[in-house]
N, C-alpha and C. Protein backbone atom coordinates (compact mmCIF):
# COMPACT_ATOMS: atom_id res chain seq x y z
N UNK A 1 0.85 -1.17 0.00
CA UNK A 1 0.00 0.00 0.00
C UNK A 1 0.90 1.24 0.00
N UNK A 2 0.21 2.33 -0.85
CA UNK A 2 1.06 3.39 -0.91
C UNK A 2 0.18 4.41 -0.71
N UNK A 3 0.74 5.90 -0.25
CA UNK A 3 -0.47 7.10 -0.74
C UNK A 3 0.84 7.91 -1.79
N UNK A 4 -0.12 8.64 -2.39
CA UNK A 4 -0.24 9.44 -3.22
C UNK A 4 -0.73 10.94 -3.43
N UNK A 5 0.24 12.04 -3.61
CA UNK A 5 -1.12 13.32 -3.81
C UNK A 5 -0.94 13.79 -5.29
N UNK A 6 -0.41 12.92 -6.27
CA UNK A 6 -0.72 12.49 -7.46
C UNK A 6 -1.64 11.75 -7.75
N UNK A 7 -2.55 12.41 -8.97
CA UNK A 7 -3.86 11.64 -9.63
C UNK A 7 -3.10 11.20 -11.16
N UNK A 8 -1.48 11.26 -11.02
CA UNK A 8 -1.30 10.31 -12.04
C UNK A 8 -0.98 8.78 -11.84
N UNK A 9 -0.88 8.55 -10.53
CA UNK A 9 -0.66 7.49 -10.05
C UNK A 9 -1.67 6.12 -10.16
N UNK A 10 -3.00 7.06 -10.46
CA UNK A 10 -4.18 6.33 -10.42
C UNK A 10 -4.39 5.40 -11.58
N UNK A 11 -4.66 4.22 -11.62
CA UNK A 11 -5.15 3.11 -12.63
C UNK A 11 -6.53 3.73 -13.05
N UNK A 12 -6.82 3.66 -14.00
CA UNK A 12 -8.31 4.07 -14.20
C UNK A 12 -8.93 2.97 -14.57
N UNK A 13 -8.44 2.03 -14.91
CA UNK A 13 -8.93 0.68 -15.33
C UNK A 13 -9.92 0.04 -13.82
N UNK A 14 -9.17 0.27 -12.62
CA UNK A 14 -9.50 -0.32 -11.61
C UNK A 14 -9.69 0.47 -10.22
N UNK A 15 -10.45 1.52 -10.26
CA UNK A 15 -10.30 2.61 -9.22
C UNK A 15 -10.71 2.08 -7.92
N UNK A 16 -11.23 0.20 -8.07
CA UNK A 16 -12.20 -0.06 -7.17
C UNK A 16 -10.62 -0.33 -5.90
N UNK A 17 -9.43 -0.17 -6.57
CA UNK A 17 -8.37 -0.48 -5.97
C UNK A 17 -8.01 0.87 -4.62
N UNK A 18 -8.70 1.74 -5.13
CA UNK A 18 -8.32 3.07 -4.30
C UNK A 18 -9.37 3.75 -3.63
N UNK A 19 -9.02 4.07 -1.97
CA UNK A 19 -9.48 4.19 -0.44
C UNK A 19 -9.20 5.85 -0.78
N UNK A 20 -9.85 7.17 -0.44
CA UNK A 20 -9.67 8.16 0.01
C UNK A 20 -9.28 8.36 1.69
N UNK A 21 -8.02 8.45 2.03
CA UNK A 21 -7.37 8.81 3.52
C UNK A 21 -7.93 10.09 4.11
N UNK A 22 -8.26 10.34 4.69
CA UNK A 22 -8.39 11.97 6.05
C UNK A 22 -8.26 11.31 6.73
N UNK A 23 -7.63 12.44 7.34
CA UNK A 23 -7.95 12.62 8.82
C UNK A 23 -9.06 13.62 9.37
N UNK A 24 -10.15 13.50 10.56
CA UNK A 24 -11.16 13.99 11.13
C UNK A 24 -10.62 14.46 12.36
N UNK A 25 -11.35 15.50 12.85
CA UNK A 25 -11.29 15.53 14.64
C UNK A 25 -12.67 14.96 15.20
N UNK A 26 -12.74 14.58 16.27
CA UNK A 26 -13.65 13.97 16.89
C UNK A 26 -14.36 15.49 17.46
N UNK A 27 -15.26 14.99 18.22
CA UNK A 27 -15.70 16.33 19.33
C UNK A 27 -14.81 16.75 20.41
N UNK A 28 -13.81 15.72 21.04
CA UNK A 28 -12.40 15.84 21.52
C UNK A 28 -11.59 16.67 20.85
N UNK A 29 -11.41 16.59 19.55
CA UNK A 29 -10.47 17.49 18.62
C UNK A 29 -9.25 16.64 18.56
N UNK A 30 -9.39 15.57 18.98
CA UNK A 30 -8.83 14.38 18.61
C UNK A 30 -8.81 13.93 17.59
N UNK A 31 -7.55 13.69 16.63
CA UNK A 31 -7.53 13.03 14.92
C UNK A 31 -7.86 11.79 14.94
N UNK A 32 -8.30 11.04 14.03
CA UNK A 32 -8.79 9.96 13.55
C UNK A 32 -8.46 10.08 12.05
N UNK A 33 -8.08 8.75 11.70
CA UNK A 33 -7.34 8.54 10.07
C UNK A 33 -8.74 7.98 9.84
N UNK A 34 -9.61 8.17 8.99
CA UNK A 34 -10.54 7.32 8.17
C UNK A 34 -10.05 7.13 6.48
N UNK A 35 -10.15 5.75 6.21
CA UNK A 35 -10.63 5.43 5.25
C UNK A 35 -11.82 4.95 4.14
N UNK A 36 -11.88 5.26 2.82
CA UNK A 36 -12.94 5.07 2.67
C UNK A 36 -12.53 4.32 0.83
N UNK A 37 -13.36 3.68 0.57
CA UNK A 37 -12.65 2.69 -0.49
C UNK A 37 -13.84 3.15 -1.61
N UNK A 38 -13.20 3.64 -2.78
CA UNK A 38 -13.71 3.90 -3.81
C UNK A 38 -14.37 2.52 -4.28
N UNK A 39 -15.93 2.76 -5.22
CA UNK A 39 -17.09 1.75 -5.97
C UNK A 39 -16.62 1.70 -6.88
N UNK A 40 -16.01 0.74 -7.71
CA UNK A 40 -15.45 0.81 -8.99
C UNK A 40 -15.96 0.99 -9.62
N UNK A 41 -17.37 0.52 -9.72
CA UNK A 41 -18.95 0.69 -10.48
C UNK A 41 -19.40 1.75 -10.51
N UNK A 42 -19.66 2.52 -9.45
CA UNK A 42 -19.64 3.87 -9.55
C UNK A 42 -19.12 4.93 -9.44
N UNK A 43 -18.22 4.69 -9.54
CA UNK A 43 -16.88 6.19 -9.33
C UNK A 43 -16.29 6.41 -10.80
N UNK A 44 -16.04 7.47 -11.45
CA UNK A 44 -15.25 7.40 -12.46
C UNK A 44 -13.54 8.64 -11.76
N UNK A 45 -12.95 8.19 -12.86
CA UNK A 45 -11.78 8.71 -12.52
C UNK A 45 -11.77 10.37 -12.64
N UNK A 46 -12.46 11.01 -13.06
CA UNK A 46 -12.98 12.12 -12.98
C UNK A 46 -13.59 12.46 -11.29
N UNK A 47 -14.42 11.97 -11.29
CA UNK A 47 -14.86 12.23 -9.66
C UNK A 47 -14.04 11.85 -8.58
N UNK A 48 -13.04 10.77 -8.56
CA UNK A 48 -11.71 10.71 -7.77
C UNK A 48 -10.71 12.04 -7.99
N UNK A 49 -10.53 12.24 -9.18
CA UNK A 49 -9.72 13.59 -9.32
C UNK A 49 -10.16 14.79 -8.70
N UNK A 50 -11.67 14.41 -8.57
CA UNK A 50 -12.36 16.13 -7.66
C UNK A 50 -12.53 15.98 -6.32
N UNK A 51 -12.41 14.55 -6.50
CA UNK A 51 -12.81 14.28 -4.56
C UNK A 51 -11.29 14.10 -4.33
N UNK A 52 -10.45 13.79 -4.23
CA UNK A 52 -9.25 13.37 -3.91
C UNK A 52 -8.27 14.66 -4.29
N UNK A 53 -8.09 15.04 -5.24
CA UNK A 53 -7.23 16.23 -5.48
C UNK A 53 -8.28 17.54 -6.30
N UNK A 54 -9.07 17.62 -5.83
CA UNK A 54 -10.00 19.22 -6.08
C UNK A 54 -9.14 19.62 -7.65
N UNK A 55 -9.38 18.69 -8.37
CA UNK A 55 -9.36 19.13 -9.85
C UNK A 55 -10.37 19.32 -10.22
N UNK A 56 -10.60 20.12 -11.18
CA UNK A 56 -11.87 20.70 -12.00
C UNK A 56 -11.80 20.10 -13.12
N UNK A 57 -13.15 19.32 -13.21
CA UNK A 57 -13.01 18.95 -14.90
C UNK A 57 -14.76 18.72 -15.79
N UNK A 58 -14.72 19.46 -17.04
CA UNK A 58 -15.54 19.60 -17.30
C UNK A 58 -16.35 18.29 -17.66
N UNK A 59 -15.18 17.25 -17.86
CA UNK A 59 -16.04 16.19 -18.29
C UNK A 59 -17.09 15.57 -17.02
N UNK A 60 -16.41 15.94 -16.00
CA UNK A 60 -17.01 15.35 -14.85
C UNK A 60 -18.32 16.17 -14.26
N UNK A 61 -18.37 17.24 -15.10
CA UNK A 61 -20.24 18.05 -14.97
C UNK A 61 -20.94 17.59 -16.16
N UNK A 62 -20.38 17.35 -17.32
CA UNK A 62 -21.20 16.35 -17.89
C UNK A 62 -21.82 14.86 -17.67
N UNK A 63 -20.51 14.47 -17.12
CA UNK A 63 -21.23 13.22 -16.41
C UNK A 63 -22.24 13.15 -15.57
N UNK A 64 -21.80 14.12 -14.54
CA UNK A 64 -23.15 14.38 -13.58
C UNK A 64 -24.45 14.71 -13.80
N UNK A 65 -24.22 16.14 -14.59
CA UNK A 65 -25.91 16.55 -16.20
C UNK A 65 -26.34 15.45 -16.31
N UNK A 66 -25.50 14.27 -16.82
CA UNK A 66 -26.03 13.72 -17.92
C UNK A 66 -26.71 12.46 -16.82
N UNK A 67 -26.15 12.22 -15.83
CA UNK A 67 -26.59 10.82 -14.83
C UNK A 67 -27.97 11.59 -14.48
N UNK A 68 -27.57 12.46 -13.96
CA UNK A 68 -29.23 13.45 -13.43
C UNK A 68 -30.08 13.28 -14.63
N UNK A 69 -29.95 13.71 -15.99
CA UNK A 69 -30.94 13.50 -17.08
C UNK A 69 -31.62 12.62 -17.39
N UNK A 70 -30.39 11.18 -17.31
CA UNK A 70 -31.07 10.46 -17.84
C UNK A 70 -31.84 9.61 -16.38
N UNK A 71 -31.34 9.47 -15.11
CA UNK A 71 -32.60 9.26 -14.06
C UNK A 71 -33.73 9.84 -13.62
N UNK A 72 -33.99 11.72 -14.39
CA UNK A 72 -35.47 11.93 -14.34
C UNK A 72 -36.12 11.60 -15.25
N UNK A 73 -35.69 11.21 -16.66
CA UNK A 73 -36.04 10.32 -17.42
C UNK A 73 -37.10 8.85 -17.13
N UNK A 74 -36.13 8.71 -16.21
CA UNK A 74 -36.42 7.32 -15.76
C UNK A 74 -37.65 7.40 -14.37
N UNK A 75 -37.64 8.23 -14.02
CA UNK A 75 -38.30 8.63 -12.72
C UNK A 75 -39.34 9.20 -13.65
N UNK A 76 -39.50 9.84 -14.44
CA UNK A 76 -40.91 10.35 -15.36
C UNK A 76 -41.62 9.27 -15.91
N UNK A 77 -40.92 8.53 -16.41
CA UNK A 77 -41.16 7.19 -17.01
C UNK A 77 -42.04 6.23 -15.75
N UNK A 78 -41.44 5.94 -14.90
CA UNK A 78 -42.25 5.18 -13.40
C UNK A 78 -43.37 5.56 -13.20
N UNK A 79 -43.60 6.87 -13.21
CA UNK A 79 -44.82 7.48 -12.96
C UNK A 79 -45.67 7.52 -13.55
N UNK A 80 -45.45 7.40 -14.75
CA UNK A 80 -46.24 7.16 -15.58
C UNK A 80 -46.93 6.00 -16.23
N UNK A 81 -47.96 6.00 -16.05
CA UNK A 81 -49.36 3.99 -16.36
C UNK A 81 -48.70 4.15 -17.75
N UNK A 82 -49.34 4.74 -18.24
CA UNK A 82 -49.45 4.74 -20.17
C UNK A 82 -48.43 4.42 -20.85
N UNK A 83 -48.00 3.74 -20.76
CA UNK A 83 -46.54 3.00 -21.54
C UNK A 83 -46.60 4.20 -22.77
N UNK A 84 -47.60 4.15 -23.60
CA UNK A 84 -47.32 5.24 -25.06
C UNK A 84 -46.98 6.87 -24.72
N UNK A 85 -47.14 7.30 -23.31
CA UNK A 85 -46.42 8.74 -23.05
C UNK A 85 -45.16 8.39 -22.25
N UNK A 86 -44.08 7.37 -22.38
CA UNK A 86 -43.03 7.33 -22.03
C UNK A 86 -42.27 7.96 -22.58
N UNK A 87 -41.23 8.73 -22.40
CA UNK A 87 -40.09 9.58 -22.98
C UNK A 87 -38.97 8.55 -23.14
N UNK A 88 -38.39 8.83 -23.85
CA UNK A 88 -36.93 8.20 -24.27
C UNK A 88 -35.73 9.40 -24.36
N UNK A 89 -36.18 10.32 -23.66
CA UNK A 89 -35.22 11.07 -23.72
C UNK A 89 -35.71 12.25 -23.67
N UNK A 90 -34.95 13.87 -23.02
CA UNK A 90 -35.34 15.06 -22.55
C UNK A 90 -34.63 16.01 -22.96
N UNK A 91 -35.09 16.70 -23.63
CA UNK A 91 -33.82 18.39 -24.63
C UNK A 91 -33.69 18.64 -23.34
N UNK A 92 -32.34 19.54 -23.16
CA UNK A 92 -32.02 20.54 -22.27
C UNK A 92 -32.67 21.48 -21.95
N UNK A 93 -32.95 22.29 -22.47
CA UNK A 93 -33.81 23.53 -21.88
C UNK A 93 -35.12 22.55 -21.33
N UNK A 94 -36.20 21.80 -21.88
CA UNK A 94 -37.48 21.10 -20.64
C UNK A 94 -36.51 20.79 -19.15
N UNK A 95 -35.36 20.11 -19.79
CA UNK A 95 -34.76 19.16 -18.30
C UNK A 95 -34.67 20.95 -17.14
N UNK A 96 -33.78 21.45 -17.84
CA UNK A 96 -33.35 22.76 -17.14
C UNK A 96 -34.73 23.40 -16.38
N UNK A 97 -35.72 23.24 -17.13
CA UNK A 97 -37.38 24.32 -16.22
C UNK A 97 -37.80 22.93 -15.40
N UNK A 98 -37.88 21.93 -16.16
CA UNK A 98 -38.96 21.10 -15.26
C UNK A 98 -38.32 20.59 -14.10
N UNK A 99 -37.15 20.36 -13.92
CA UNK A 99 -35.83 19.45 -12.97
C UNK A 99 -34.88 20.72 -12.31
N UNK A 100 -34.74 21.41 -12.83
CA UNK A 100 -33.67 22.12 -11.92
C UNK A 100 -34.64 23.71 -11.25
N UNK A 101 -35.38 24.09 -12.18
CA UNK A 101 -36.37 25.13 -11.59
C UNK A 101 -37.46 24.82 -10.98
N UNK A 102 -38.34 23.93 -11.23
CA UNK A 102 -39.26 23.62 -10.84
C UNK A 102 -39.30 22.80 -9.40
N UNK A 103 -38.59 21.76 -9.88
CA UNK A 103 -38.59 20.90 -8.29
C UNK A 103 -37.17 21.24 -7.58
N UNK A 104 -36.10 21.86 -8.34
CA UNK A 104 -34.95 22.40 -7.43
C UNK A 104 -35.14 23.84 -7.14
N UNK A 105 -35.66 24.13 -7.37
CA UNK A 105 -36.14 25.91 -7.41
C UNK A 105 -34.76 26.52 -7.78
N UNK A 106 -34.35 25.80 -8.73
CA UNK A 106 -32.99 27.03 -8.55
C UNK A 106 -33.24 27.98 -9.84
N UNK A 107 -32.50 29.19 -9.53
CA UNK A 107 -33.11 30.15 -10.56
C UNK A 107 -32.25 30.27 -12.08
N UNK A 108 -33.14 31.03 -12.56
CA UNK A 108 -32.90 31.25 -14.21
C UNK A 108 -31.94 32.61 -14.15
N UNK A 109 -31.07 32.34 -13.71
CA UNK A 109 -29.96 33.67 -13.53
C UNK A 109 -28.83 33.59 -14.83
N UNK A 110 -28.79 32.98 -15.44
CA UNK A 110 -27.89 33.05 -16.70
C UNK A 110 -28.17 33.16 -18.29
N UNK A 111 -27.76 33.89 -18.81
CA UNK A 111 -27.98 33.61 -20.13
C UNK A 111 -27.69 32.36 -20.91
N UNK A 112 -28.62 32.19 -21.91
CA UNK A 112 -28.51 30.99 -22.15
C UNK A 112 -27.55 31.17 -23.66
N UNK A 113 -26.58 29.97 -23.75
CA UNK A 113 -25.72 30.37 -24.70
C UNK A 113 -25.62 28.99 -25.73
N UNK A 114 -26.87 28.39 -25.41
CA UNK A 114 -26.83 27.20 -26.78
C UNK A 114 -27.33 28.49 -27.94
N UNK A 115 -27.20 27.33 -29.12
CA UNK A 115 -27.34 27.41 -30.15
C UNK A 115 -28.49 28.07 -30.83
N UNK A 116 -29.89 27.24 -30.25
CA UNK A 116 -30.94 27.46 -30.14
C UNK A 116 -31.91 28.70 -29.37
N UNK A 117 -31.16 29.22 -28.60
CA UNK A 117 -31.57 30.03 -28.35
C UNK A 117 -31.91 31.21 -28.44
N UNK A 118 -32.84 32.17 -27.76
CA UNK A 118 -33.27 33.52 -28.34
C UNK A 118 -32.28 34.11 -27.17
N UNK A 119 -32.38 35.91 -27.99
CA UNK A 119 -31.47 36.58 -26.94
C UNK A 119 -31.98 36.79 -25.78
N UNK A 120 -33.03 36.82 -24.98
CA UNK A 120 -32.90 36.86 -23.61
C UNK A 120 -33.33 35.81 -22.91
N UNK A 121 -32.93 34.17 -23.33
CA UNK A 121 -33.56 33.23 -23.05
C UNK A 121 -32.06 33.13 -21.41
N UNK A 122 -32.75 32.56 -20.47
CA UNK A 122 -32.27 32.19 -19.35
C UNK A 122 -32.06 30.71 -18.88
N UNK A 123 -31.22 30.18 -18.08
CA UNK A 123 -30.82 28.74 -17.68
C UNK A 123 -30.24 29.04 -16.33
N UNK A 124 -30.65 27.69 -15.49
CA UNK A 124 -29.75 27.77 -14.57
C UNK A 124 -28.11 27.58 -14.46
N UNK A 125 -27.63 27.93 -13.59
CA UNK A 125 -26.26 27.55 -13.53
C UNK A 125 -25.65 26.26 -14.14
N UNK A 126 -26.64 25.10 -13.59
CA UNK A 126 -25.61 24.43 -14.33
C UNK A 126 -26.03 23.68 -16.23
N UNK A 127 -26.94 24.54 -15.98
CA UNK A 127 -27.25 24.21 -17.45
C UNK A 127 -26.48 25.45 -18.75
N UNK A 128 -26.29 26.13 -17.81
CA UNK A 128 -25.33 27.43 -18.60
C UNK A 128 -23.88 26.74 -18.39
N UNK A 129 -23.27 26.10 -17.53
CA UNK A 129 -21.54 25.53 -17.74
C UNK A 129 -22.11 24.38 -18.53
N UNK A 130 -23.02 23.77 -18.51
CA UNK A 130 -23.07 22.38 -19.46
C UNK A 130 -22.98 23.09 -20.85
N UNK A 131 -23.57 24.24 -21.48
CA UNK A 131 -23.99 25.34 -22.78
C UNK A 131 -22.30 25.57 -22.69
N UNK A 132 -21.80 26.04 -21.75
CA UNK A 132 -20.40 26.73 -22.32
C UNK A 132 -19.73 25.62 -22.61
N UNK A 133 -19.22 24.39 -21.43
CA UNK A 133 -18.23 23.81 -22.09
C UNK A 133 -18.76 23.14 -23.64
N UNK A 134 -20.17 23.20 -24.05
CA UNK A 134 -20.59 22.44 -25.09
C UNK A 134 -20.07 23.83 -26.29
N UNK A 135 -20.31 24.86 -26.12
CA UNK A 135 -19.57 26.02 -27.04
C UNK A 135 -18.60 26.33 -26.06
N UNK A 136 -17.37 26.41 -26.53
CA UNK A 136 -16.27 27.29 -25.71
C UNK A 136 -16.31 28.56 -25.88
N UNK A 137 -17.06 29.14 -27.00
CA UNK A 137 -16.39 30.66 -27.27
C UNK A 137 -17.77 31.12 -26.03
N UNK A 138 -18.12 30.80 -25.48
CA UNK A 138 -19.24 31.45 -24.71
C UNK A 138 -18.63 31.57 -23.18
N UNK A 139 -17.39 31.06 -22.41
CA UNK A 139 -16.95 30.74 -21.37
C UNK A 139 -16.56 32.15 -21.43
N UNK A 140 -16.87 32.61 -20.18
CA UNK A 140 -16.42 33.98 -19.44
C UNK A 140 -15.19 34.07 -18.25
N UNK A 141 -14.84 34.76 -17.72
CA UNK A 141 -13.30 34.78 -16.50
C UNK A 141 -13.68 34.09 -15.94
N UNK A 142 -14.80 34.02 -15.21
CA UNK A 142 -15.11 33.24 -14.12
C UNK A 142 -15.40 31.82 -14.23
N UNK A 143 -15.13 31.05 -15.43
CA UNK A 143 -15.78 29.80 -15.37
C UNK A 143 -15.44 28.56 -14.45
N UNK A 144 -14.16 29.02 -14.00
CA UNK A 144 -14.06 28.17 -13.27
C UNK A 144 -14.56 27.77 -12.34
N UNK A 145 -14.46 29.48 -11.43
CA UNK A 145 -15.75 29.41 -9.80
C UNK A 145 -16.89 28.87 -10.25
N UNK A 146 -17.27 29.10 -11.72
CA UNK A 146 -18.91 28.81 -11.61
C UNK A 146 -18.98 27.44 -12.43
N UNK A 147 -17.99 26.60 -12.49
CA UNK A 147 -17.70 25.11 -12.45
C UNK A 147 -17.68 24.63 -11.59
N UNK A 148 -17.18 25.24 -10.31
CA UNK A 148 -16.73 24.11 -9.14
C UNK A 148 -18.03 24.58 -8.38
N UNK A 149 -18.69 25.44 -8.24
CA UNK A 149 -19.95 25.71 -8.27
C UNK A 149 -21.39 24.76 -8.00
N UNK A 150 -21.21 24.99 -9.61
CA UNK A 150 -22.34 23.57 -10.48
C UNK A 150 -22.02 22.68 -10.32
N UNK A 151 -20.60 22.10 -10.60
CA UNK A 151 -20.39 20.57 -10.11
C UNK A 151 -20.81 20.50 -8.31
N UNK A 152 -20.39 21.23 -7.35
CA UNK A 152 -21.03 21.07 -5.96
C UNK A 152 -22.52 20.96 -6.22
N UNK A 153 -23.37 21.47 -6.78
CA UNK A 153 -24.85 21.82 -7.07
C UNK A 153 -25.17 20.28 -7.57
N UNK A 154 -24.24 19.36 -8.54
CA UNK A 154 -24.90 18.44 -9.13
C UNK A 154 -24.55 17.53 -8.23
N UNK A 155 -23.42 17.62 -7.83
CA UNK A 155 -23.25 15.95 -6.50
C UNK A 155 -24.25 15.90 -5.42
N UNK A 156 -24.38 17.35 -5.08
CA UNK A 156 -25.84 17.21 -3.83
C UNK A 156 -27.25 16.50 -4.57
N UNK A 157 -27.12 16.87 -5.89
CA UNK A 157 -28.40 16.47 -6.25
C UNK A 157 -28.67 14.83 -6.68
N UNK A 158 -27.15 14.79 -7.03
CA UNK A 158 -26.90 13.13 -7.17
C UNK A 158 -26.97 12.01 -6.42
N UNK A 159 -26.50 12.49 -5.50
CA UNK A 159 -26.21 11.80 -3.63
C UNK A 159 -28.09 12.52 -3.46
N UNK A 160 -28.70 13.00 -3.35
CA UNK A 160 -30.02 13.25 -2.86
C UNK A 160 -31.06 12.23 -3.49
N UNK A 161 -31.07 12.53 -4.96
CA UNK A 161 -31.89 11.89 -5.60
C UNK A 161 -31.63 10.62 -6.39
N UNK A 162 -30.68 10.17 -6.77
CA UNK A 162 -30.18 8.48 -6.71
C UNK A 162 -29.80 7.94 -6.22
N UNK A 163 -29.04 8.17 -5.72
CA UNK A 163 -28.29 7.44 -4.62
C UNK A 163 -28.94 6.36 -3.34
């Protein structure tokens, strides 16, 4: 066994091989080493890179978008008797009003910078970094804060609602 505060060290083939180390204080203020052993099944090497060394990566808010998309998909689908109004799938802008405004209440504070859109059409946060990294020329100074942001915004919602 070794540690590492290199994420080049990491196998990606087999992440189910790798434990995240802290240390905690108790209510004593006493340290404690915990370990915790990465799901090989569900972890990608992207989300070890953000949980383990606070790298930012865009692929890893797509992944998240896209796990959230396609399980309200699936959660619309359950609810529904009528097999013939099943969806097979949800454009971005419905997912963005019906899933992130509606039942997340989060607001329409960004311009929206797909393709499709009109000029004062609005998105939430993380449907505006999913729009930029999908066009780059639309990314502003700040994209980063408002990456690490949205990616915090999508793991709560991930860990809430699938998990």
């Amino acid at each position: 066994m070794f540690a590492t505060h290199s994420n080049y060290m990491i196998d990606k083939k087999d992440l189910g091989r790798y434990f995240r180390v802290e240390k905690k204080a108790d209510e004593s203020f006493e340290e404690h080493t915990h370990a915790t052993q990465f799901d090989k099944k569900l972890t990608s090497y992207a989300e070890v890179s953000f949980e383990v060394f606070d790298i930012l990566d865009e692929q890893y808010h797509n992944e998240l978008y896209d796990k959230l998309r396609d399980w309200y998909v699936k959660e619309c689908n359950s609810k529904e008797v009528d097999e013939t109004k099943h969806i097979e799938n949800i454009g971005i802008n419905p997912f963005d009003d019906q899933y992130f405004k509606q039942i997340k209440k989060l607001a329409k504070d960004y311009q929206d910078t797909s393709k499709k859109s009109t000029k004062d059409a609005k998105v939430t946060l993380p449907t505006y970094i999913r729009n930029c990294i999908h066009y780059p020329a639309n990314k502003k100074l700040n994209f980063d804060e408002k990456l690490r942001e949205s990616i915090s915004i999508l793991r709560e919602y991930v860990n809430s609602d699938i998990k």
